[in-house]
C-alpha atoms as a PDB file:
ATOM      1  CA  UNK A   1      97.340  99.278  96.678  1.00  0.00           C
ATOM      2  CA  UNK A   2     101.121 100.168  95.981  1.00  0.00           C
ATOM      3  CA  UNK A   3     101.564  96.689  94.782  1.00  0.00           C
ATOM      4  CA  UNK A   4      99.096  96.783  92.510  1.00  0.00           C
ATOM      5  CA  UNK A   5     100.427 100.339  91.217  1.00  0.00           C
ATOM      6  CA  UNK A   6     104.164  98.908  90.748  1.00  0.00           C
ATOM      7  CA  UNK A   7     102.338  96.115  88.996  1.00  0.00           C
ATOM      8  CA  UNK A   8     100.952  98.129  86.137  1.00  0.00           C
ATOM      9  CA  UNK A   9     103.873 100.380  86.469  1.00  0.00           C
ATOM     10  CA  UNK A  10     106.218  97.486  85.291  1.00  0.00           C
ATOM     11  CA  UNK A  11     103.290  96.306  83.245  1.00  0.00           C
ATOM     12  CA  UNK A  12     103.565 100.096  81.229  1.00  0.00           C
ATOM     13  CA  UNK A  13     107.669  99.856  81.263  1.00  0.00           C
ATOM     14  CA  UNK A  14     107.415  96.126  79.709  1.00  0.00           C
ATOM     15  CA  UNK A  15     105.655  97.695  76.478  1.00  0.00           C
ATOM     16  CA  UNK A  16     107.800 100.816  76.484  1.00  0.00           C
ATOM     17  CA  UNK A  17     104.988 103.143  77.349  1.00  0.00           C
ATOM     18  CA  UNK A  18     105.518 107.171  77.800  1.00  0.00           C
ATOM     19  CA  UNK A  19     104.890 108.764  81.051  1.00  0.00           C
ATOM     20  CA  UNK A  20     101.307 108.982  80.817  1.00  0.00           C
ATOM     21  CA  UNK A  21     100.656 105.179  79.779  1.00  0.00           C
ATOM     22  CA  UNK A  22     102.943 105.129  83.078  1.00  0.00           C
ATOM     23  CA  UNK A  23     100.622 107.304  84.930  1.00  0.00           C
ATOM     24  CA  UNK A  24      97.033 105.966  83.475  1.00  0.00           C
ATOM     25  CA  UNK A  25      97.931 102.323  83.669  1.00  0.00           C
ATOM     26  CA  UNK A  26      99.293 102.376  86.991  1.00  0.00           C
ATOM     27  CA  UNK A  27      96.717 104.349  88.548  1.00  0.00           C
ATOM     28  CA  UNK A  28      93.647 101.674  86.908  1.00  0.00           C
ATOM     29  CA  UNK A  29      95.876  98.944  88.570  1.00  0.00           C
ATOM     30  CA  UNK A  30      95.891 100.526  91.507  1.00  0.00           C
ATOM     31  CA  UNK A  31      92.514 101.291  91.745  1.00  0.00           C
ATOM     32  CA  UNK A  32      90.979  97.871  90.586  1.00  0.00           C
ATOM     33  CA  UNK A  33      93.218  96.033  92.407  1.00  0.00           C
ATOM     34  CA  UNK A  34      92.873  97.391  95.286  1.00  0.00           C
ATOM     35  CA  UNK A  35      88.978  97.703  95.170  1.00  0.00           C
ATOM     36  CA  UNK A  36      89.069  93.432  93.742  1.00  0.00           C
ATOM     37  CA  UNK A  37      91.009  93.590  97.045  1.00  0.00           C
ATOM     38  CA  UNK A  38      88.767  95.016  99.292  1.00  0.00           C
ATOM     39  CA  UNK A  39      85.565  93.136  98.035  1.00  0.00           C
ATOM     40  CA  UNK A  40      87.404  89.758  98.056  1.00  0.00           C
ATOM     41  CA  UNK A  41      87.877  90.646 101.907  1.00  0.00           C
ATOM     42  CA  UNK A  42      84.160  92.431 102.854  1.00  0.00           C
ATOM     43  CA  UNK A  43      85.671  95.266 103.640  1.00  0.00           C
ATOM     44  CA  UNK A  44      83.959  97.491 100.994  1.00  0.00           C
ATOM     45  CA  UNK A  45      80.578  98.563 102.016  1.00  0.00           C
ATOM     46  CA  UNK A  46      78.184 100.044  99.516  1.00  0.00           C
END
């Protein structure tokens, strides 16, 4: 999931984003990512 957080991280520095937009967008990339991830692999079990 780190690489997905550096994604959005660059993703928030690209449109010149404050520390939150930082914080918020690389969190959600994170997160989604790394859940799409996990459910492209079966390893997320409901």
């Amino acid at each position: 999931m780190i690489v997905f957080t550096f994604t959005g991280a660059l993703a928030a520095s690209r449109k010149e984003m404050d520390f939150v937009g930082f914080a918020v967008l690389g969190t959600a990339t994170g997160i989604g990512g790394g859940t799409l991830r996990d459910v492209l692999l079966g390893l997320l079990v409901f």
